[in-house]
C-alpha atoms as a PDB file:
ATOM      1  CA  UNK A   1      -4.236 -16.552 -21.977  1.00  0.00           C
ATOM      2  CA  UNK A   2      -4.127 -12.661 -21.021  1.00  0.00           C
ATOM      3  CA  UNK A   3      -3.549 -11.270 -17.650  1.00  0.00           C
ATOM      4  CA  UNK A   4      -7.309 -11.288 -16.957  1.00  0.00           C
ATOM      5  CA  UNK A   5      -8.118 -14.211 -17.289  1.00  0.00           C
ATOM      6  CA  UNK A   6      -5.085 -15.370 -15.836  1.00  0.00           C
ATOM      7  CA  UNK A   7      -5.989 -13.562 -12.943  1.00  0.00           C
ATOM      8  CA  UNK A   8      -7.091 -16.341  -9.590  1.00  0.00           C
ATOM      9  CA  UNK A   9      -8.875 -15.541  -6.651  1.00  0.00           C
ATOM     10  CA  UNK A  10      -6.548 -16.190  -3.983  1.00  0.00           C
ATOM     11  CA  UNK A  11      -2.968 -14.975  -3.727  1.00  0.00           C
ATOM     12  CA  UNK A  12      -0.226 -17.646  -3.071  1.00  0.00           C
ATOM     13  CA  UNK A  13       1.556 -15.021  -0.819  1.00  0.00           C
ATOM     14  CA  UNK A  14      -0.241 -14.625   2.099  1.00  0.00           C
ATOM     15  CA  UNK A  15       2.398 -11.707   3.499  1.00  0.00           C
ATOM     16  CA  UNK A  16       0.221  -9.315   1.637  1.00  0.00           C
ATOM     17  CA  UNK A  17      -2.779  -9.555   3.987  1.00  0.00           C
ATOM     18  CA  UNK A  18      -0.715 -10.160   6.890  1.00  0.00           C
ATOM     19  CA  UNK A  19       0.812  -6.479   5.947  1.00  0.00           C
ATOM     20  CA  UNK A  20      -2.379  -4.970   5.192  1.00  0.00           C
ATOM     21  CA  UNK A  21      -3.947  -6.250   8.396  1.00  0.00           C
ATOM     22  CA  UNK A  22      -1.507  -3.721  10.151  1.00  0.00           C
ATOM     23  CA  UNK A  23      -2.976  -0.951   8.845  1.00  0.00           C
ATOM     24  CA  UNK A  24      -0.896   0.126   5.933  1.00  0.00           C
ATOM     25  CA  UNK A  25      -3.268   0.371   3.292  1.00  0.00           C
ATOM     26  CA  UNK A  26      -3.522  -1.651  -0.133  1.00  0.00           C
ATOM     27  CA  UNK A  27      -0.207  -3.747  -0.943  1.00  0.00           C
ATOM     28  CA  UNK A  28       0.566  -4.031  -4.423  1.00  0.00           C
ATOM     29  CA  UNK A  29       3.550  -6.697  -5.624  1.00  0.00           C
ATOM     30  CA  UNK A  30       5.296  -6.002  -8.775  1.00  0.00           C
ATOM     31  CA  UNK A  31       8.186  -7.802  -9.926  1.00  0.00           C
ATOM     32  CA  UNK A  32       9.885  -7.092 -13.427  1.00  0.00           C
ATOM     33  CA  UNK A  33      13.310  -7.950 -14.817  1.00  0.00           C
ATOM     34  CA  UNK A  34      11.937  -4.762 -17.232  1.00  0.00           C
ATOM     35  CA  UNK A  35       9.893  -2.083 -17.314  1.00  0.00           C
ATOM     36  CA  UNK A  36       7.512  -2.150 -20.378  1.00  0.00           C
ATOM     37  CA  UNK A  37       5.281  -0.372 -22.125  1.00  0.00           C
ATOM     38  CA  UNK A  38       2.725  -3.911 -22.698  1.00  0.00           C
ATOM     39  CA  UNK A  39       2.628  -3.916 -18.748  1.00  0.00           C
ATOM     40  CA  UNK A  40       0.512  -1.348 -18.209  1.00  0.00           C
ATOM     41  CA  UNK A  41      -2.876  -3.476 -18.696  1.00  0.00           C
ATOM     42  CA  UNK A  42      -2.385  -6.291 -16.517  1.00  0.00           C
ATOM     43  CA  UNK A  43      -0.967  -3.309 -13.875  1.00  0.00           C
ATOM     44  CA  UNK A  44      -4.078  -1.545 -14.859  1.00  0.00           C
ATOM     45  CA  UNK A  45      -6.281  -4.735 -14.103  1.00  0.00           C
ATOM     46  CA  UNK A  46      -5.291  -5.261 -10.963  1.00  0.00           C
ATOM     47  CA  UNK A  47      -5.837  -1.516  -9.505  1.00  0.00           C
ATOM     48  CA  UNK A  48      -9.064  -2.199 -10.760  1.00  0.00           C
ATOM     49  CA  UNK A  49      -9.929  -4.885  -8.645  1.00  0.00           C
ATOM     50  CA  UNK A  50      -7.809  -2.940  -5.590  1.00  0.00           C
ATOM     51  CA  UNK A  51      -9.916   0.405  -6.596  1.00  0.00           C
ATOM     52  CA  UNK A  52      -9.181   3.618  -5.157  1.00  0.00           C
ATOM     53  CA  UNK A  53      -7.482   3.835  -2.141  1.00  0.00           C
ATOM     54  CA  UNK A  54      -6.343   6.207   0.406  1.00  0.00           C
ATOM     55  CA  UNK A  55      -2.938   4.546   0.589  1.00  0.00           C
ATOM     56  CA  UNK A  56      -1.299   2.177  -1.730  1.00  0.00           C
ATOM     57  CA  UNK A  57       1.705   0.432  -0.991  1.00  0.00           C
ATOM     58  CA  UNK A  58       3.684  -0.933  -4.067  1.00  0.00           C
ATOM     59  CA  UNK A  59       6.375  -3.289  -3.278  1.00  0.00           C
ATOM     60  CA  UNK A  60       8.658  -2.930  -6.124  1.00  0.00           C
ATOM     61  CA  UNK A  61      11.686  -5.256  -7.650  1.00  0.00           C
ATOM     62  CA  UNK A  62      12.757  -3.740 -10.549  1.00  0.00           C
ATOM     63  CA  UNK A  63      16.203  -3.704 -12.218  1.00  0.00           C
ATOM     64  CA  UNK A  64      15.787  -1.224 -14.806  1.00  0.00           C
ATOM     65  CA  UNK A  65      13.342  -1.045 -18.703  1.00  0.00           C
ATOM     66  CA  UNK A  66      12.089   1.489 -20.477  1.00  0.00           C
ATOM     67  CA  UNK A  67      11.961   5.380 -19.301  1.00  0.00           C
ATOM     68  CA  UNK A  68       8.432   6.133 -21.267  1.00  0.00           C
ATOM     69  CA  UNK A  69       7.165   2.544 -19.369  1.00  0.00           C
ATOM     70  CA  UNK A  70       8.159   4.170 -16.067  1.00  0.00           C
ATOM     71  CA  UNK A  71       6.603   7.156 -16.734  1.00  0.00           C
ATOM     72  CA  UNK A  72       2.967   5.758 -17.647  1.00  0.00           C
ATOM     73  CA  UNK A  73       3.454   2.913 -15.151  1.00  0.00           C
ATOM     74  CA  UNK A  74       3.983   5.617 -12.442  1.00  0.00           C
ATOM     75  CA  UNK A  75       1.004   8.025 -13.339  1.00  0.00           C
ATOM     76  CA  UNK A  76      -1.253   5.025 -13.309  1.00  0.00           C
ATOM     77  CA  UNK A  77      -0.175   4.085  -9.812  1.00  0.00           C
ATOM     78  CA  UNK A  78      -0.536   8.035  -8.893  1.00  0.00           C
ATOM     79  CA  UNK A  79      -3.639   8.256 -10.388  1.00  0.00           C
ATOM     80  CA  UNK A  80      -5.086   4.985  -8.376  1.00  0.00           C
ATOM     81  CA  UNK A  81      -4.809   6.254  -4.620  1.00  0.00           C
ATOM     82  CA  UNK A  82      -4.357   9.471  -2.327  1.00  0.00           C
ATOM     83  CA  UNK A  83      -0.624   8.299  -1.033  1.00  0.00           C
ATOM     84  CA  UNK A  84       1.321   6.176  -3.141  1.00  0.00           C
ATOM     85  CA  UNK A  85       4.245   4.597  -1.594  1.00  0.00           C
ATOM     86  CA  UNK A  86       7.156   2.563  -2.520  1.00  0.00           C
ATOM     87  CA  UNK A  87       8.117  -0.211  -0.439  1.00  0.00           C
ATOM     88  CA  UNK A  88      11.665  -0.939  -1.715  1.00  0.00           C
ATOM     89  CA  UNK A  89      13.248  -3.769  -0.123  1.00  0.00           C
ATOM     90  CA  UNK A  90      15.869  -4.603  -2.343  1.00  0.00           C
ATOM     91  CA  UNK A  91      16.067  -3.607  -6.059  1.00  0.00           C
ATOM     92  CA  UNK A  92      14.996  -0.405  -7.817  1.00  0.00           C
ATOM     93  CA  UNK A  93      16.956   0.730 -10.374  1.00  0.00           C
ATOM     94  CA  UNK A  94      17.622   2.722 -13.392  1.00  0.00           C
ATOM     95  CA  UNK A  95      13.943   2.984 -14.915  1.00  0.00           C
ATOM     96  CA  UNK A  96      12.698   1.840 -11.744  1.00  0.00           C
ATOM     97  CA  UNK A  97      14.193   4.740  -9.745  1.00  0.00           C
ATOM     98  CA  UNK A  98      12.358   6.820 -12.923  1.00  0.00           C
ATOM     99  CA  UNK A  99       9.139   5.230 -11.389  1.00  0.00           C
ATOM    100  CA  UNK A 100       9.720   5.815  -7.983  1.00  0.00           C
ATOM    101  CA  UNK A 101      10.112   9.577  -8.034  1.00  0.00           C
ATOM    102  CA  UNK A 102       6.686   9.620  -8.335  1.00  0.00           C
ATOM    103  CA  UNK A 103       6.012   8.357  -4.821  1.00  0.00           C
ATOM    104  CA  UNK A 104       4.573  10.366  -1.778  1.00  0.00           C
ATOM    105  CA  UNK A 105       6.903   8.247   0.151  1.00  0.00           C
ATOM    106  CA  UNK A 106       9.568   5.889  -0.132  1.00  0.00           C
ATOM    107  CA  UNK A 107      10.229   2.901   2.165  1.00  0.00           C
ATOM    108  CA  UNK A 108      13.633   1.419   1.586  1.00  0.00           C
ATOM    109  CA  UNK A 109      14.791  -1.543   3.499  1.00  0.00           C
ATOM    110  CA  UNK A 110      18.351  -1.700   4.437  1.00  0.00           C
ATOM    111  CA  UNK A 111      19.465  -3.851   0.880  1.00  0.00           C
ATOM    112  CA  UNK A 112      17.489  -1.277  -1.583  1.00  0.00           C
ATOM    113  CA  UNK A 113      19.127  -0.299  -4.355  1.00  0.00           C
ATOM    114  CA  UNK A 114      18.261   2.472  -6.594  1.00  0.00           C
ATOM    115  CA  UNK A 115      20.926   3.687  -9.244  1.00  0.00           C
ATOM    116  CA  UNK A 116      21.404   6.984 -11.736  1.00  0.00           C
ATOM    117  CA  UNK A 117      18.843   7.788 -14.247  1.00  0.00           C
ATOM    118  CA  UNK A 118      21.639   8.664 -17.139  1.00  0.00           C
ATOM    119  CA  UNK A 119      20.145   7.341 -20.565  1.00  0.00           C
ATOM    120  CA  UNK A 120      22.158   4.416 -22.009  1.00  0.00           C
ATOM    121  CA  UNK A 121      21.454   3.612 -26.178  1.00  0.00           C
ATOM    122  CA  UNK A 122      22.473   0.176 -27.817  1.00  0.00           C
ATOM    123  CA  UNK A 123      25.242   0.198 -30.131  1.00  0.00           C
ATOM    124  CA  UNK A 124      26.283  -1.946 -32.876  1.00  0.00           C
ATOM    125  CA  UNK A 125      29.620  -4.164 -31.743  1.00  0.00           C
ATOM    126  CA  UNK A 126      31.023  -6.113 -34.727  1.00  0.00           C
ATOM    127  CA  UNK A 127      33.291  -7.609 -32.498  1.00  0.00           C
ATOM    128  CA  UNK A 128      35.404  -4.897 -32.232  1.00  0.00           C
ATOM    129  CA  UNK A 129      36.590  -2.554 -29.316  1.00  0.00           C
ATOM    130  CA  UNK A 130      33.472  -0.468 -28.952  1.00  0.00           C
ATOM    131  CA  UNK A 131      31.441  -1.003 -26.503  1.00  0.00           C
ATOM    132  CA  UNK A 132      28.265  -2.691 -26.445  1.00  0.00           C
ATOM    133  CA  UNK A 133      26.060   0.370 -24.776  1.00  0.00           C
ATOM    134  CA  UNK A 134      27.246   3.975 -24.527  1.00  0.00           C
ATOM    135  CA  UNK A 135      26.040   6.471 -21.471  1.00  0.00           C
ATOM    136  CA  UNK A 136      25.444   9.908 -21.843  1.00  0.00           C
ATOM    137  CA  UNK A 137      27.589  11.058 -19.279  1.00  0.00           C
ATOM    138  CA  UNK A 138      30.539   9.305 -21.117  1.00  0.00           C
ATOM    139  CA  UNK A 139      29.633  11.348 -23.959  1.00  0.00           C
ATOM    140  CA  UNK A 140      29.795  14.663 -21.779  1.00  0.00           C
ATOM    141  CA  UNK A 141      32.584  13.664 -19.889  1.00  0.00           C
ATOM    142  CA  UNK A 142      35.311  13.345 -22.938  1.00  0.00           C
ATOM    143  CA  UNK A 143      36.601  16.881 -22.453  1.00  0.00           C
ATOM    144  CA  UNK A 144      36.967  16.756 -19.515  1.00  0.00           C
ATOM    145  CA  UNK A 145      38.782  13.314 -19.488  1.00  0.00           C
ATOM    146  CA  UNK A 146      40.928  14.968 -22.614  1.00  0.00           C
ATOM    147  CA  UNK A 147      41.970  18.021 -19.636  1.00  0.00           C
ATOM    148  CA  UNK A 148      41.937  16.111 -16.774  1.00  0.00           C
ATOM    149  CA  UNK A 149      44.034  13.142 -17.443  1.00  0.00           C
ATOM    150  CA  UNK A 150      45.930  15.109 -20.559  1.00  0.00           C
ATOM    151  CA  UNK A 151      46.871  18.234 -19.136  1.00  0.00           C
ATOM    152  CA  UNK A 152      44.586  19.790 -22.377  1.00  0.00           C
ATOM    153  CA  UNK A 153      43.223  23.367 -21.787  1.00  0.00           C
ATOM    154  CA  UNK A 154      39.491  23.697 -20.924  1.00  0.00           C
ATOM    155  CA  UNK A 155      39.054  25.526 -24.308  1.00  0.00           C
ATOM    156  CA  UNK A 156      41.628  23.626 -26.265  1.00  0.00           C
ATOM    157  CA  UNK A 157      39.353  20.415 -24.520  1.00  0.00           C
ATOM    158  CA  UNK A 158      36.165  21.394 -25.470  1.00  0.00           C
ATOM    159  CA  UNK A 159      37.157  22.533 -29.159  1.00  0.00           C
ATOM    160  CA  UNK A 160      38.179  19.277 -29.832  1.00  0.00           C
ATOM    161  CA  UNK A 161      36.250  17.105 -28.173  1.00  0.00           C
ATOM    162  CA  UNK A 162      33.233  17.546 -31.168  1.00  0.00           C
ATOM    163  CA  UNK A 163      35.029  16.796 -33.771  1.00  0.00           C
ATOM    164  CA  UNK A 164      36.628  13.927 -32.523  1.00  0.00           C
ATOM    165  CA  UNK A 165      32.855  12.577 -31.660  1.00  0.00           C
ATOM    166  CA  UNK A 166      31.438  13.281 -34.501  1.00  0.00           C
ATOM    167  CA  UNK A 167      34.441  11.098 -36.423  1.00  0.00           C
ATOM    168  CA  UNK A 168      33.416   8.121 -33.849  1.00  0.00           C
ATOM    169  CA  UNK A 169      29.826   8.539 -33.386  1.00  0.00           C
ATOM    170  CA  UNK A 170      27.304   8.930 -36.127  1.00  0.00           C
ATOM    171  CA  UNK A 171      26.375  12.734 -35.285  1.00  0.00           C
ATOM    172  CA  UNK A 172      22.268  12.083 -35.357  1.00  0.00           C
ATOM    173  CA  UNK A 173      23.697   9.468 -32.229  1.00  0.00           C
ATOM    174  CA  UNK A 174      24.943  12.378 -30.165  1.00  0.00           C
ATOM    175  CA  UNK A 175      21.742  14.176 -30.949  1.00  0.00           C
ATOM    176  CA  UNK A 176      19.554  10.892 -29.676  1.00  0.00           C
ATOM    177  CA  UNK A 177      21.563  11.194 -26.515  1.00  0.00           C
ATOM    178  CA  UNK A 178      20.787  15.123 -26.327  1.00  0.00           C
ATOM    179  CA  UNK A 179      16.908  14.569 -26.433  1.00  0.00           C
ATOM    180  CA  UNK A 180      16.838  11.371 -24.347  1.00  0.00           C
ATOM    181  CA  UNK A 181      18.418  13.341 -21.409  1.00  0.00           C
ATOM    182  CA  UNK A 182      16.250  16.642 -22.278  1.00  0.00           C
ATOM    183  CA  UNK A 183      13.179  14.070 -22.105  1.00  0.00           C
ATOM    184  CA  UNK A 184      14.495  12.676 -18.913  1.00  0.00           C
ATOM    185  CA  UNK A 185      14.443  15.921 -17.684  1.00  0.00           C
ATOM    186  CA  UNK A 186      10.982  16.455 -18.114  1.00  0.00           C
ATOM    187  CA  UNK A 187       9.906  13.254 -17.293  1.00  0.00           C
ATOM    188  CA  UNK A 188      11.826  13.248 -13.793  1.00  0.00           C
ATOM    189  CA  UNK A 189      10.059  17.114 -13.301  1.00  0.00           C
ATOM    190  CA  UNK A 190       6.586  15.927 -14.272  1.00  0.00           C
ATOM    191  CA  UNK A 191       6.798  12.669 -11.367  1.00  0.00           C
ATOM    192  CA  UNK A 192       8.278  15.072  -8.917  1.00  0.00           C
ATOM    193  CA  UNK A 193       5.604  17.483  -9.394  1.00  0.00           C
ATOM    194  CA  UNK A 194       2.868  15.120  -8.631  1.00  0.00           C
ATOM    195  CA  UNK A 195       4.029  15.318  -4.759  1.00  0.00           C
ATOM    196  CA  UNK A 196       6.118  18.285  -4.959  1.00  0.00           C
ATOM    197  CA  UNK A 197       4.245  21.111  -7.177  1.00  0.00           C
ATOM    198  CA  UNK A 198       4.526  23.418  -4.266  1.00  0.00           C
ATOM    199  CA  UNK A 199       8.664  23.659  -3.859  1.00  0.00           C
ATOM    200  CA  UNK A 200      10.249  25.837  -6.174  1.00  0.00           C
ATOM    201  CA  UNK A 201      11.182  24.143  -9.573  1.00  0.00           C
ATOM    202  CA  UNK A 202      14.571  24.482  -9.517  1.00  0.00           C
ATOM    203  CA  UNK A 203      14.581  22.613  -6.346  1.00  0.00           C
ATOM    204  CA  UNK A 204      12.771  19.302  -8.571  1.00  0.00           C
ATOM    205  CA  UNK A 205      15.836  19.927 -11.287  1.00  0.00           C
ATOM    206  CA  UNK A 206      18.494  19.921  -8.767  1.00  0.00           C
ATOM    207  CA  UNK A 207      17.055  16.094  -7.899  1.00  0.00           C
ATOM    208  CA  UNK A 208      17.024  15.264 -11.713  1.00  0.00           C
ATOM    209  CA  UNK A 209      20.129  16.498 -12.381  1.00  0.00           C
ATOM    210  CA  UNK A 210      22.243  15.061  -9.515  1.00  0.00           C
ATOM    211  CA  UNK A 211      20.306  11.722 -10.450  1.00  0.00           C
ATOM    212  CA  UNK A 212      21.295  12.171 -14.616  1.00  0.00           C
ATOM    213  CA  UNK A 213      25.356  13.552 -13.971  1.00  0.00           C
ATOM    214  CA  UNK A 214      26.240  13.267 -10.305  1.00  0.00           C
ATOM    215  CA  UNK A 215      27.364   9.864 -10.266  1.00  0.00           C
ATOM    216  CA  UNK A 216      30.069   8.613 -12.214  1.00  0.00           C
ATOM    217  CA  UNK A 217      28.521   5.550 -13.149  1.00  0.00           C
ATOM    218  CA  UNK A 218      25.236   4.481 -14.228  1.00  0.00           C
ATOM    219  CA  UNK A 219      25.780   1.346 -11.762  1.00  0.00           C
ATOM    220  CA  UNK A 220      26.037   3.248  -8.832  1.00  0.00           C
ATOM    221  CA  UNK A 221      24.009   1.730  -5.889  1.00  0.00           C
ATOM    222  CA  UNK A 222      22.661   4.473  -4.208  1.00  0.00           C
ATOM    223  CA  UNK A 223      21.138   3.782  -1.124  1.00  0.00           C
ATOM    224  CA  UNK A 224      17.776   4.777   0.349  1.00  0.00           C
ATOM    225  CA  UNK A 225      19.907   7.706   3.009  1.00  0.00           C
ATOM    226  CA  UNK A 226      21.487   9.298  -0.664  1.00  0.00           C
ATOM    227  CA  UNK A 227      17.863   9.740  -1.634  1.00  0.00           C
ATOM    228  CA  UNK A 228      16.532  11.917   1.175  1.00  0.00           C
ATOM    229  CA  UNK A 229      20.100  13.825   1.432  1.00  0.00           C
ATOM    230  CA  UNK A 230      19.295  14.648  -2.380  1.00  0.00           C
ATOM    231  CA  UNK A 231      15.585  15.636  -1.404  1.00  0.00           C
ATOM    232  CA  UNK A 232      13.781  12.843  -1.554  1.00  0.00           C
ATOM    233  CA  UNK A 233      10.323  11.357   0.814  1.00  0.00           C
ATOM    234  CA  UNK A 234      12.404   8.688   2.326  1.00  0.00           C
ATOM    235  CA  UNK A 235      10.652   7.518   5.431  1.00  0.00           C
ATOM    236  CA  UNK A 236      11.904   4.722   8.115  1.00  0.00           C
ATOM    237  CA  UNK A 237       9.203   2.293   8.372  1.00  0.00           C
ATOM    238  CA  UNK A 238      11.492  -0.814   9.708  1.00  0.00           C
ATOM    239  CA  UNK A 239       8.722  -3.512  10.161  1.00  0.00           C
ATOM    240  CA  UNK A 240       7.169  -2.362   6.655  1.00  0.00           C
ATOM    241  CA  UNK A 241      10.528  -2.892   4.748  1.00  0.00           C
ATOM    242  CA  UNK A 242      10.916  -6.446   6.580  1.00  0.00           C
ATOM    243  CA  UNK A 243       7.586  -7.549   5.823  1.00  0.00           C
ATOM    244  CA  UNK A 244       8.608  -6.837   2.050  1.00  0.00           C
ATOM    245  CA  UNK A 245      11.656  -7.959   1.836  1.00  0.00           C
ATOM    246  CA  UNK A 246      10.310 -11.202   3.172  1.00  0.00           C
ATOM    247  CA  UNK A 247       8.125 -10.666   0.524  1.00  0.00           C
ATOM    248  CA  UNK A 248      10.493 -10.414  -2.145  1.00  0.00           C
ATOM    249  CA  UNK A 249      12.597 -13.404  -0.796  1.00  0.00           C
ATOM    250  CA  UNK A 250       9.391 -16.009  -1.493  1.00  0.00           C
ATOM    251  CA  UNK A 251       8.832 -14.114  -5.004  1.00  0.00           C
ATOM    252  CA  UNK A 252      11.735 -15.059  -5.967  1.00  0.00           C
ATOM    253  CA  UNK A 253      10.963 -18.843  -6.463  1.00  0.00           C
ATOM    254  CA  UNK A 254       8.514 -17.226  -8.697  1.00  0.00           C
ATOM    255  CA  UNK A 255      10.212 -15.522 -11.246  1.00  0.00           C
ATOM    256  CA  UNK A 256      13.800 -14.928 -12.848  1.00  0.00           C
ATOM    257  CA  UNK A 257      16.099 -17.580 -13.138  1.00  0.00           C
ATOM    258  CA  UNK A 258      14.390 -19.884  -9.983  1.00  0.00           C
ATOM    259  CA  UNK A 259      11.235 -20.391 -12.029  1.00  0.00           C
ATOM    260  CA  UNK A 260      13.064 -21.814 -15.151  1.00  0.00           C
ATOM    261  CA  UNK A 261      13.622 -26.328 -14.446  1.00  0.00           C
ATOM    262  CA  UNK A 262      16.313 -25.819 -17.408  1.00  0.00           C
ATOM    263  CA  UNK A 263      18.197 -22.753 -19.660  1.00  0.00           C
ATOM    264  CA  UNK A 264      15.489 -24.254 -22.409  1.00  0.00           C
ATOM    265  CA  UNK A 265      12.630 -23.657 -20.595  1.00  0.00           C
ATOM    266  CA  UNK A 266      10.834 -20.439 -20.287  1.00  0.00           C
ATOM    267  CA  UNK A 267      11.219 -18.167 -17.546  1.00  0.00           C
ATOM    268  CA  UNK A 268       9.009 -16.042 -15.643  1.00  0.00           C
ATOM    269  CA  UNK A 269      10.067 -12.022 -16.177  1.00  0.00           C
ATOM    270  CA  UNK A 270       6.618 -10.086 -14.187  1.00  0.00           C
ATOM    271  CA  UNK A 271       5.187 -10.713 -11.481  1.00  0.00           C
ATOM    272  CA  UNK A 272       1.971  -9.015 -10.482  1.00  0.00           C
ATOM    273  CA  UNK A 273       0.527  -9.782  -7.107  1.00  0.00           C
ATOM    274  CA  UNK A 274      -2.523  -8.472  -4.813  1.00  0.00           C
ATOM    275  CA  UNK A 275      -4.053 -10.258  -2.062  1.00  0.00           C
ATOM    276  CA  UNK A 276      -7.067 -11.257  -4.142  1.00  0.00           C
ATOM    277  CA  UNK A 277      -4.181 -13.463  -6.682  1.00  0.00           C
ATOM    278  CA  UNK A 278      -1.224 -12.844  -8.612  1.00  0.00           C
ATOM    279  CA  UNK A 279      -0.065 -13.542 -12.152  1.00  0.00           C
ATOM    280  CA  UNK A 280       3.238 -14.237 -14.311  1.00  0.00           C
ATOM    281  CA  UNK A 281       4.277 -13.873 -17.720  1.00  0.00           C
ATOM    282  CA  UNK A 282       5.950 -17.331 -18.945  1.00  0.00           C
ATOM    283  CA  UNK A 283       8.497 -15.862 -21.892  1.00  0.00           C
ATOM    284  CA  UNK A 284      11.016 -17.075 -23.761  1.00  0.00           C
ATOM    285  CA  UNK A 285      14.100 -14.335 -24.185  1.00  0.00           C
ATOM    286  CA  UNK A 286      13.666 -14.280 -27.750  1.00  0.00           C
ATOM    287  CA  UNK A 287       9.903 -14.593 -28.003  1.00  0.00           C
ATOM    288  CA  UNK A 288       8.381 -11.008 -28.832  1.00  0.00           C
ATOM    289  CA  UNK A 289       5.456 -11.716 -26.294  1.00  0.00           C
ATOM    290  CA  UNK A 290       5.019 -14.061 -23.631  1.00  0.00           C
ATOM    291  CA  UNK A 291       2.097 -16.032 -21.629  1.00  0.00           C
ATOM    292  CA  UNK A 292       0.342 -14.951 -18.828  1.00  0.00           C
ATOM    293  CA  UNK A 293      -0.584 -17.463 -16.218  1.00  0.00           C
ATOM    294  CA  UNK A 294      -2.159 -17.718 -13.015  1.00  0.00           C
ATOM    295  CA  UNK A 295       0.381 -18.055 -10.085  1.00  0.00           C
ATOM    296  CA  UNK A 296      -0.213 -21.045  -7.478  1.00  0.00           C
ATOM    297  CA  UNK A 297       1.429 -21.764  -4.192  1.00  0.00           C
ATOM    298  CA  UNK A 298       4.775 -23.968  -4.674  1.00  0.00           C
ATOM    299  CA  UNK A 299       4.695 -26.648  -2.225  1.00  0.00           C
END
């Protein structure tokens, strides 16, 4: 079954017309444990049944995925109403905060979560010492660990600090790092300047590049007030960011690790929700693809 025809009539969660009989506009749900690239139709399905909209709220849960996903996943929304907002109630990170930079305005609830946008590539562990997944920003930071915790001249730092990367790191490695920050760059610029075009560009890189190397850790939980300090639409919309996060609290028997009976069984990993219906993927973790399926009140 696709997302289509998974798609039902009435949505089990009946906070989304309770919110958009206040007056908010169109409420969107979406719920991902990742960001990916195949989500884009089913997102794209249900905007179609929503259609254009002077506002459109999207109530997002989101722990992190794929930048590129983010980036088509956030023109799509752009492109589908006059005022998009996010409604963050609890999680938005990594990817997700990607996404959200392409918002008129942000609601975040007193638990959101957003994080820093510093790319992160797999790496082969044998079983060793290395790590699993290396950061950018360790990569940039190594001369300045080498002079700051060695007593190592800046120069003396830096003219080392190749070399001993290159003898650790397969060099084409340190370039894929290079060009997934450059492309981070742009992407960040592009989603700023959907809502910002008018302020001064090196205003929209200051926000990208505090977000890529102003944290010292990629698991940083910056809050919804460290947004709008760095620049951000952040708006205070209390009864909005309650009604979500109630929201997000019934969603949760819907997907992730509530929606699994057993660690055989499949779990749920998307949620997609309007108040005409809502769907799911069923996937295993190691199936490629997964099963869309209609989602229907739990008792």
């Amino acid at each position: 079954m696709n997302a289509a025809q998974a798609q039902v009539r009435q949505s089990p969660f009946p906070q989304i017309a309770a919110m958009e009989a206040r007056g908010v506009g169109r409420v969107l749900v979406f719920a991902a444990s990742k960001l990916e690239i195949d989500l884009l139709p089913p997102i794209y399905e249900a905007l179609r049944r929503i259609g254009h909209c002077e506002r459109l709220n999207v109530v997002i849960q989101c722990r992190g995925g794929e930048v590129n996903a983010a980036r088509r996943i956030a023109l799509l929304l752009h492109r589908s109403t006059d005022h998009l907002t996010f409604v963050v109630p609890h999680f938005c990170e990594s990817a997700g905060t990607v996404m959200a930079l392409a918002a008129r305005e942000i609601v975040a609830g007193p638990l959101a979560i957003f994080s820093p946008i510093d790319p992160h590539l797999s790496a082969e562990n044998g079983g060793g010492a290395s790590p699993s997944a290396l950061s950018a920003q360790d990569i940039r930071q190594f001369w300045r660990m080498s002079r700051d915790w060695f007593g190592l001249e800046e120069s003396e730092a830096k003219a080392r600090a190749l070399p001993l990367l290159c003898d650790n790191i397969f060099p084409t490695t340190l370039t894929s790092f290079h060009r997934c920050a450059l492309e981070l760059e742009q992407i960040g610029d592009e989603l700023l300047s959907l809502h910002m075009g008018e302020r001064p560009q090196a205003e929209r890189a200051r926000i990208v590049q505090t977000l890529l190397y102003g944290f010292h850790s990629h698991t940083y939980a910056l809050t919804g007030e460290e947004l709008a300090a760095l620049g951000l639409p952040v708006a205070g919309d209390p009864a909005l960011a309650l009604d979500a996060w109630a929201l997000v609290r019934d969603i949760a028997r819907y997907i992730g690790p509530e929606s699994r009976d057993s660690l055989e069984d499949p779990g749920c990993d998307v949620l997609i929700a309007t108040r005409e219906g809502a769907i799911r993927r069923r996937r295993r973790p190691d199936a490629p693809t997964g099963v869309w399926e209609p989602v229907e009140a739990l008792s």
